[in-house]
C-alpha atoms as a PDB file:
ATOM      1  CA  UNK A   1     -80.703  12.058  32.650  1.00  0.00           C
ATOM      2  CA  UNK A   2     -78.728  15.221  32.797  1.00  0.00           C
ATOM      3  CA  UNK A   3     -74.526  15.521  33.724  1.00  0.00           C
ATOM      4  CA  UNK A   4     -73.986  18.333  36.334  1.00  0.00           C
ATOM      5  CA  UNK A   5     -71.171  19.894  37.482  1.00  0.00           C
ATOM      6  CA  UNK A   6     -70.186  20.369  41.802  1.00  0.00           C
ATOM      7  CA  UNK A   7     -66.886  21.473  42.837  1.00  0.00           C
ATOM      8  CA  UNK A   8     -65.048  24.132  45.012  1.00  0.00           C
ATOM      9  CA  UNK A   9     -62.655  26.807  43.869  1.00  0.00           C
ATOM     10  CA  UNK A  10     -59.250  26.495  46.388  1.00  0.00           C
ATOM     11  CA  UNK A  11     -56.746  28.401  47.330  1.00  0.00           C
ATOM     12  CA  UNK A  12     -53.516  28.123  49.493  1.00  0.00           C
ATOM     13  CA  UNK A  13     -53.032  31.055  51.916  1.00  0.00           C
ATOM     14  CA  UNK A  14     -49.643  32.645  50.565  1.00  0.00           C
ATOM     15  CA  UNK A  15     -50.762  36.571  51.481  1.00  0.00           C
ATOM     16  CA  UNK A  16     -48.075  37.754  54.220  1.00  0.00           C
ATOM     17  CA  UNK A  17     -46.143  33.894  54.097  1.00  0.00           C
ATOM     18  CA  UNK A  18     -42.624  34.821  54.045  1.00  0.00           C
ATOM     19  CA  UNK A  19     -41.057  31.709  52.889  1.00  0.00           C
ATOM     20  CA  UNK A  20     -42.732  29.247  50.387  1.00  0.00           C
ATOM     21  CA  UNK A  21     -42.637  26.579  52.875  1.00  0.00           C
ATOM     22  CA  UNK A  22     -44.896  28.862  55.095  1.00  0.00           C
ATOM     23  CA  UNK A  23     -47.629  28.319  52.616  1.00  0.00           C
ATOM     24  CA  UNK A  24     -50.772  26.776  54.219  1.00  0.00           C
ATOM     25  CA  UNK A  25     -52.703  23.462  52.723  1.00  0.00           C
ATOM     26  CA  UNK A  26     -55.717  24.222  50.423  1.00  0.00           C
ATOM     27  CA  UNK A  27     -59.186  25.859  51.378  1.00  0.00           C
ATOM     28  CA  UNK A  28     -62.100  25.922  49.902  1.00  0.00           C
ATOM     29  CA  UNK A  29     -63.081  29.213  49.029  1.00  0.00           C
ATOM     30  CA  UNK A  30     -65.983  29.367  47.325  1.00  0.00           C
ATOM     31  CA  UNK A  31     -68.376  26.952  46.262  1.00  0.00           C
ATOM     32  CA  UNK A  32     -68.743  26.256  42.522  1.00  0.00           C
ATOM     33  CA  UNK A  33     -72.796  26.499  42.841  1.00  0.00           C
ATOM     34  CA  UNK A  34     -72.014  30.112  43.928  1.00  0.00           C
ATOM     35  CA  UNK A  35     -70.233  31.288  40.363  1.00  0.00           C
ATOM     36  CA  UNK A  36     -71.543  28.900  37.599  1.00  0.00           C
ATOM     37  CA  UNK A  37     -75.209  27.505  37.362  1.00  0.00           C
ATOM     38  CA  UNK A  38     -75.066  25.985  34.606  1.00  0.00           C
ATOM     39  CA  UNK A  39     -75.111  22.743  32.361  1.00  0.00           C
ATOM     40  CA  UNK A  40     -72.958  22.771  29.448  1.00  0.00           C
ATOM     41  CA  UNK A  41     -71.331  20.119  27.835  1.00  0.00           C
ATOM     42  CA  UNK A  42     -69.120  21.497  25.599  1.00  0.00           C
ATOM     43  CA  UNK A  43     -67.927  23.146  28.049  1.00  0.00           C
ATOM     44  CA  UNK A  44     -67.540  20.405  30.683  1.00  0.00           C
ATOM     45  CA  UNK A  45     -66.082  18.429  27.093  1.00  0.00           C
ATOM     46  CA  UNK A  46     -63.162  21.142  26.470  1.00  0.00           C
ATOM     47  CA  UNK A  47     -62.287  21.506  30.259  1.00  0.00           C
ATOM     48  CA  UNK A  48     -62.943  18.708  31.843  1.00  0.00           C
ATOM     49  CA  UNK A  49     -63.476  15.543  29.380  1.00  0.00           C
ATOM     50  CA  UNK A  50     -67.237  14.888  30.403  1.00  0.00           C
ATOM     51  CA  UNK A  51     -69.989  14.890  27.760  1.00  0.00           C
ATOM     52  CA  UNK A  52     -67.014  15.105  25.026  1.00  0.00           C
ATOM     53  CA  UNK A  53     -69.166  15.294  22.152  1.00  0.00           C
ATOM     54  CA  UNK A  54     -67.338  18.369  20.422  1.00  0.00           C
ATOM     55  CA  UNK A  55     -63.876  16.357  20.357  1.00  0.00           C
ATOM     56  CA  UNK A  56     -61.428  18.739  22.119  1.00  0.00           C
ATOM     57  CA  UNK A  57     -58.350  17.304  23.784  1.00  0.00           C
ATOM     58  CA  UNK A  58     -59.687  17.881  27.659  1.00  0.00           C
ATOM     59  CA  UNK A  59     -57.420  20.390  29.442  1.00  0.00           C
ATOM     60  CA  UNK A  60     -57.653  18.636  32.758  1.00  0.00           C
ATOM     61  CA  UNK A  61     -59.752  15.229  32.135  1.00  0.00           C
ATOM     62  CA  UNK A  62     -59.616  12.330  34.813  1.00  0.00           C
ATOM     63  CA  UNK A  63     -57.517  13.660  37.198  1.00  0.00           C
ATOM     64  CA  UNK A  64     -59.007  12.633  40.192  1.00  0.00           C
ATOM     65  CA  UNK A  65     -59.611  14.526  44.112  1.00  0.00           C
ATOM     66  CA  UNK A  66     -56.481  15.602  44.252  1.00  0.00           C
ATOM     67  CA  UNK A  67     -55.218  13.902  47.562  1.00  0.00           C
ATOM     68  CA  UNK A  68     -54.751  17.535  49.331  1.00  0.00           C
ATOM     69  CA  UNK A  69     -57.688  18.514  48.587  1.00  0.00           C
ATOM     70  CA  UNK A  70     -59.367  20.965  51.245  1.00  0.00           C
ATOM     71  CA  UNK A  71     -61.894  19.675  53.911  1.00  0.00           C
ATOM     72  CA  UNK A  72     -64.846  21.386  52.069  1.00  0.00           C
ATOM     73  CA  UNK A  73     -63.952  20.069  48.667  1.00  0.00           C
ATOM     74  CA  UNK A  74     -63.544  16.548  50.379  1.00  0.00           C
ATOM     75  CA  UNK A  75     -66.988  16.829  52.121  1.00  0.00           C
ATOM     76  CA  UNK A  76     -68.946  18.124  49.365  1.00  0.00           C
ATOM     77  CA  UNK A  77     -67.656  15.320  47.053  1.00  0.00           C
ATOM     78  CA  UNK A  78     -67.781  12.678  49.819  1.00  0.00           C
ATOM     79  CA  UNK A  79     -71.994  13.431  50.230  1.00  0.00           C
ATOM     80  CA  UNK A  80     -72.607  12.505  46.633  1.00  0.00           C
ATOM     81  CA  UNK A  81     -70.975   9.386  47.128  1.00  0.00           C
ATOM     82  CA  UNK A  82     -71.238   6.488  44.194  1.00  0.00           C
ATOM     83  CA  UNK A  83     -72.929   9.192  42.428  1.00  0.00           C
ATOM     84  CA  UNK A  84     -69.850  10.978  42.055  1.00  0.00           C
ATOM     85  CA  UNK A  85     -67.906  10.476  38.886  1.00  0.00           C
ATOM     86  CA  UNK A  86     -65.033  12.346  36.636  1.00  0.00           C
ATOM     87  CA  UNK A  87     -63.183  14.043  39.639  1.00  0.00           C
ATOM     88  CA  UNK A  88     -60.741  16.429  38.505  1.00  0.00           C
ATOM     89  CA  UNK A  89     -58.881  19.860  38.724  1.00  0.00           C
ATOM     90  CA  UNK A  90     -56.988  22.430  37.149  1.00  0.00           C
ATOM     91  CA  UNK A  91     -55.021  25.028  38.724  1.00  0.00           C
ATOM     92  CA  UNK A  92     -55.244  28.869  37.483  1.00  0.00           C
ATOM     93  CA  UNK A  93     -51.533  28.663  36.834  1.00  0.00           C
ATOM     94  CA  UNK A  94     -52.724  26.377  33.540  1.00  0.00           C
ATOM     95  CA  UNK A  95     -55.990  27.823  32.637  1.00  0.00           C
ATOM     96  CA  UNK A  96     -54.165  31.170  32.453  1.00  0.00           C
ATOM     97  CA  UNK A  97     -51.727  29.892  29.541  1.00  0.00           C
ATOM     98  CA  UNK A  98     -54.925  28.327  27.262  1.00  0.00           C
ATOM     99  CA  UNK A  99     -55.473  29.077  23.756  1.00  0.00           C
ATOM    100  CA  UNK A 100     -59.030  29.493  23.542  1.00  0.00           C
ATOM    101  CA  UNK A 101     -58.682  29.254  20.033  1.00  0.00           C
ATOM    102  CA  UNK A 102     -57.544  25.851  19.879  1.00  0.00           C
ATOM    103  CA  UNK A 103     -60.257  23.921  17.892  1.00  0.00           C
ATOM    104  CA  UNK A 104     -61.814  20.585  18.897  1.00  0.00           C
ATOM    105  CA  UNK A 105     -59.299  17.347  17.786  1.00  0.00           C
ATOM    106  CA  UNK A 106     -62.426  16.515  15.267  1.00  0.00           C
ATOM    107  CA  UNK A 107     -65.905  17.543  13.794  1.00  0.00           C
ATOM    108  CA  UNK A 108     -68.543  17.875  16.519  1.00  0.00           C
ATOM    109  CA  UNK A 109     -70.787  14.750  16.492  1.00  0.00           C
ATOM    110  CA  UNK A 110     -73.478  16.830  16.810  1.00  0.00           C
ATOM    111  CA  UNK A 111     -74.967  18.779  13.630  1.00  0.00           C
ATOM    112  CA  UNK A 112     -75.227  22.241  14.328  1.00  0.00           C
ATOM    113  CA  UNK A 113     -78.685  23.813  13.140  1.00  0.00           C
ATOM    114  CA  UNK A 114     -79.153  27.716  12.336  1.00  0.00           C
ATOM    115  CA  UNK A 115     -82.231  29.311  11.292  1.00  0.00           C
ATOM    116  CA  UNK A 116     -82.961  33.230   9.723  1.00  0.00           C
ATOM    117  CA  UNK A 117     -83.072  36.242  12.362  1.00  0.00           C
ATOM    118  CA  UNK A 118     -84.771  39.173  11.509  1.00  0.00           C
ATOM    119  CA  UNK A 119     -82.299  40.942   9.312  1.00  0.00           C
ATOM    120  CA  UNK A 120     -82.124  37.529   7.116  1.00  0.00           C
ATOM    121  CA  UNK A 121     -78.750  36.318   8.695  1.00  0.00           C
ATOM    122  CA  UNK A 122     -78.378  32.588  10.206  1.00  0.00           C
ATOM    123  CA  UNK A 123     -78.001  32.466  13.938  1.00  0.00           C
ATOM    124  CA  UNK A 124     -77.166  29.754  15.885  1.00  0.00           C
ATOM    125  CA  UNK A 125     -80.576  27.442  17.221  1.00  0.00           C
ATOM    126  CA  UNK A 126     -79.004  23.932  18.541  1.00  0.00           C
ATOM    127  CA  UNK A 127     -77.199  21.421  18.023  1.00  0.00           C
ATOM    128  CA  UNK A 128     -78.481  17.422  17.772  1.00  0.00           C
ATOM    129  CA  UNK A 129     -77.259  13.974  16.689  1.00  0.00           C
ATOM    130  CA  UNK A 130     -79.030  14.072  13.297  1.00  0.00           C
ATOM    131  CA  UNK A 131     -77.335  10.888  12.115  1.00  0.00           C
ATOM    132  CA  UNK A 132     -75.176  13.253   9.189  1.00  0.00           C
ATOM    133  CA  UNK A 133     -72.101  13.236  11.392  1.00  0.00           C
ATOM    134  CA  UNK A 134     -70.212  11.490   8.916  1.00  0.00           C
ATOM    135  CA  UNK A 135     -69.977  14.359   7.112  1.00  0.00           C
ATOM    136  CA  UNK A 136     -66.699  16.238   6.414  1.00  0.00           C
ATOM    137  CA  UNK A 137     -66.094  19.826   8.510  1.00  0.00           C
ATOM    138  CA  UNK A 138     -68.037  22.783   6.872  1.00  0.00           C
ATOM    139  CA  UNK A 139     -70.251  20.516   4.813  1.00  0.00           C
ATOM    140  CA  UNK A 140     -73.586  22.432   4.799  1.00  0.00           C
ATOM    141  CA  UNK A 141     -77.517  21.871   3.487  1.00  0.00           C
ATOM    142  CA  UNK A 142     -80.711  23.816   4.146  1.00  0.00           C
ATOM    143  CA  UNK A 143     -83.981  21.780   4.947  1.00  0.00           C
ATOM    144  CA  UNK A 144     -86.971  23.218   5.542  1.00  0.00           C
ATOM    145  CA  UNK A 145     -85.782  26.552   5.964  1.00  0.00           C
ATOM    146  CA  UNK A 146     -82.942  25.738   8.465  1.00  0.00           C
ATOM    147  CA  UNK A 147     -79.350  25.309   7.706  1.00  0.00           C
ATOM    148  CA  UNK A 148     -77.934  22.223   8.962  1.00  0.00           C
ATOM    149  CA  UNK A 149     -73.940  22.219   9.298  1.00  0.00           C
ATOM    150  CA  UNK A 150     -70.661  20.069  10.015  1.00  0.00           C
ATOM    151  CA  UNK A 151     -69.067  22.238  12.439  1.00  0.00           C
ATOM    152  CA  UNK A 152     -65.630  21.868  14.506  1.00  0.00           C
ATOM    153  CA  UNK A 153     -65.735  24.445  17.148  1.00  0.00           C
ATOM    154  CA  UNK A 154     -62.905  25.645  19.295  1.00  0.00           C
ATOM    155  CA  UNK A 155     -62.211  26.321  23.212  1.00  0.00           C
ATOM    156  CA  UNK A 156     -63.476  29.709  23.001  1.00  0.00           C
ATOM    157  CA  UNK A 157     -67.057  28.534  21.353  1.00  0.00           C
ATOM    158  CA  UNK A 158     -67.277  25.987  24.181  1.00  0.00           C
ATOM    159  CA  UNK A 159     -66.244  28.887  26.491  1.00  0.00           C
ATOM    160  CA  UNK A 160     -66.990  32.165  25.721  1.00  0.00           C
ATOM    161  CA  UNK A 161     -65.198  34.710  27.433  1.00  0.00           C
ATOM    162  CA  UNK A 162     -67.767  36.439  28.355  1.00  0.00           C
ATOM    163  CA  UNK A 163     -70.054  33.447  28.830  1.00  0.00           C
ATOM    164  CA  UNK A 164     -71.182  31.501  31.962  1.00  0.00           C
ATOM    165  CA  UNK A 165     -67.943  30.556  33.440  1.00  0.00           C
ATOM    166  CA  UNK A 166     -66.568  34.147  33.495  1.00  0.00           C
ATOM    167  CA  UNK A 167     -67.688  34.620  36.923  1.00  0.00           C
ATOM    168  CA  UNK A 168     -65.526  31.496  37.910  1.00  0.00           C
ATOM    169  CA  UNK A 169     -62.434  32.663  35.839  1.00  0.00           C
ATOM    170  CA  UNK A 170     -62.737  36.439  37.800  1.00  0.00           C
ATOM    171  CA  UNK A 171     -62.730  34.983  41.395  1.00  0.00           C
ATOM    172  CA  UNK A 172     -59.644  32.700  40.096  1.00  0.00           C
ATOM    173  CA  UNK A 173     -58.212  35.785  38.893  1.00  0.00           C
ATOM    174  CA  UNK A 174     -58.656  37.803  41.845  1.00  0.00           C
ATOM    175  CA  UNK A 175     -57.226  34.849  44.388  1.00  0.00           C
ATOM    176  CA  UNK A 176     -54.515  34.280  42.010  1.00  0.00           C
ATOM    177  CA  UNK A 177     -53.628  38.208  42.031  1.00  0.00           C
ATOM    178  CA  UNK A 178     -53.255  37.814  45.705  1.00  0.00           C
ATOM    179  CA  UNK A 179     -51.551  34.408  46.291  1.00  0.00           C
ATOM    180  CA  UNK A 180     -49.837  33.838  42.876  1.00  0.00           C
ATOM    181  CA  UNK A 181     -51.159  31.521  40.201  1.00  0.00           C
ATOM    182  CA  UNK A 182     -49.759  28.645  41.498  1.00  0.00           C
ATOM    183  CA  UNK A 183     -52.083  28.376  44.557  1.00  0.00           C
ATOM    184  CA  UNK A 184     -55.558  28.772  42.686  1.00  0.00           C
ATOM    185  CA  UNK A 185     -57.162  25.718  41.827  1.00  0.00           C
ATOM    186  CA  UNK A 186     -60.445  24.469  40.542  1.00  0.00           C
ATOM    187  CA  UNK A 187     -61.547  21.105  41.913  1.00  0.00           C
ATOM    188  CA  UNK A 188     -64.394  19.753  40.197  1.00  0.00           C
ATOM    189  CA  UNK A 189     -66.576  16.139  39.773  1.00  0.00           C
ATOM    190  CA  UNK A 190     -69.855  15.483  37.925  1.00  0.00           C
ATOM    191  CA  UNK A 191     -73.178  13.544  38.640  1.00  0.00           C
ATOM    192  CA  UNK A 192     -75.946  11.987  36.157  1.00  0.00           C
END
């Protein structure tokens, strides 16, 4: 069974506030489901803790709903109910300030597998528990025509910048250009 992703990107209101204490609680304003469709663990492993297998040092792992979370966020987690598992955020103010190329704490458990493209070059095919994980970063063999390799990847393999979550990052951006960094927040929790 497969780990998927639900969540809400929020926001606090501080567009025409004029003192900080004006600043409104949290809304949800937009659906996760609506920006990112995906499944991927390395991904959910570098931001969030979940599926780790890669080894990074989670930017935001078990935080929890935060307790101000918006009404939305709150529902939408509240209807999966037991199901729901690895609640968590991370506001834009710290996903603004990563170093996407921070490599993974360790090798990836997985061994990742290349095979020939057209012009002879390897290109990246999968990745699988191949029981040669105990072998040391870089270590490579061939086998049957595909190349086999201990790899240790870093944030920006996991999440390309370009890749699935850009749409995510942009309407972040784009809230966070408006209200300031500091009230854009991703709120996020997984089910199996």
């Amino acid at each position: 069974m497969g780990t998927d992703i639900h969540g809400f990107v929020e926001c606090r209101a501080a567009y025409r506030t004029l003192e900080v204490e004006d600043v409104s609680g949290w809304y949800g304003a937009i659906d996760l489901e609506l920006l990112y469709g995906g499944r991927d663990y390395d991904a959910f492993g570098c931001l969030f803790g979940v599926r780790n297998c890669a080894g990074f040092r989670p930017l935001a792992a078990e935080r929890g709903l935060p307790g101000d979370a918006s009404d939305e966020t709150r529902q939408g987690y509240e209807a999966w109910g037991r199901d729901a598992h690895g609640a968590t955020w991370i506001g834009w103010e710290e996903l603004s300030r990563v170093d996407w190329d921070e490599r993974a704490e360790r090798v990836d458990d997985r061994v990742h597998e290349f095979t020939r493209d057209p012009s002879g070059g390897w290109v990246p095919a999968g990745k699988g528990f191949w029981g040669r994980a105990d072998r040391p970063e870089g270590d490579e063999w061939i086998q049957d025509g595909r190349l086999f390799r201990q790899v240790r990847v870093s944030r920006r393999d996991a999440v390309p910048e370009r890749g699935a979550w850009a749409p995510v990052w942009a309407t972040m951006r784009a809230l966070a250009d408006v209200h300031g960094d500091e009230h854009v927040r991703l709120v996020v929790w997984f089910d199996n």
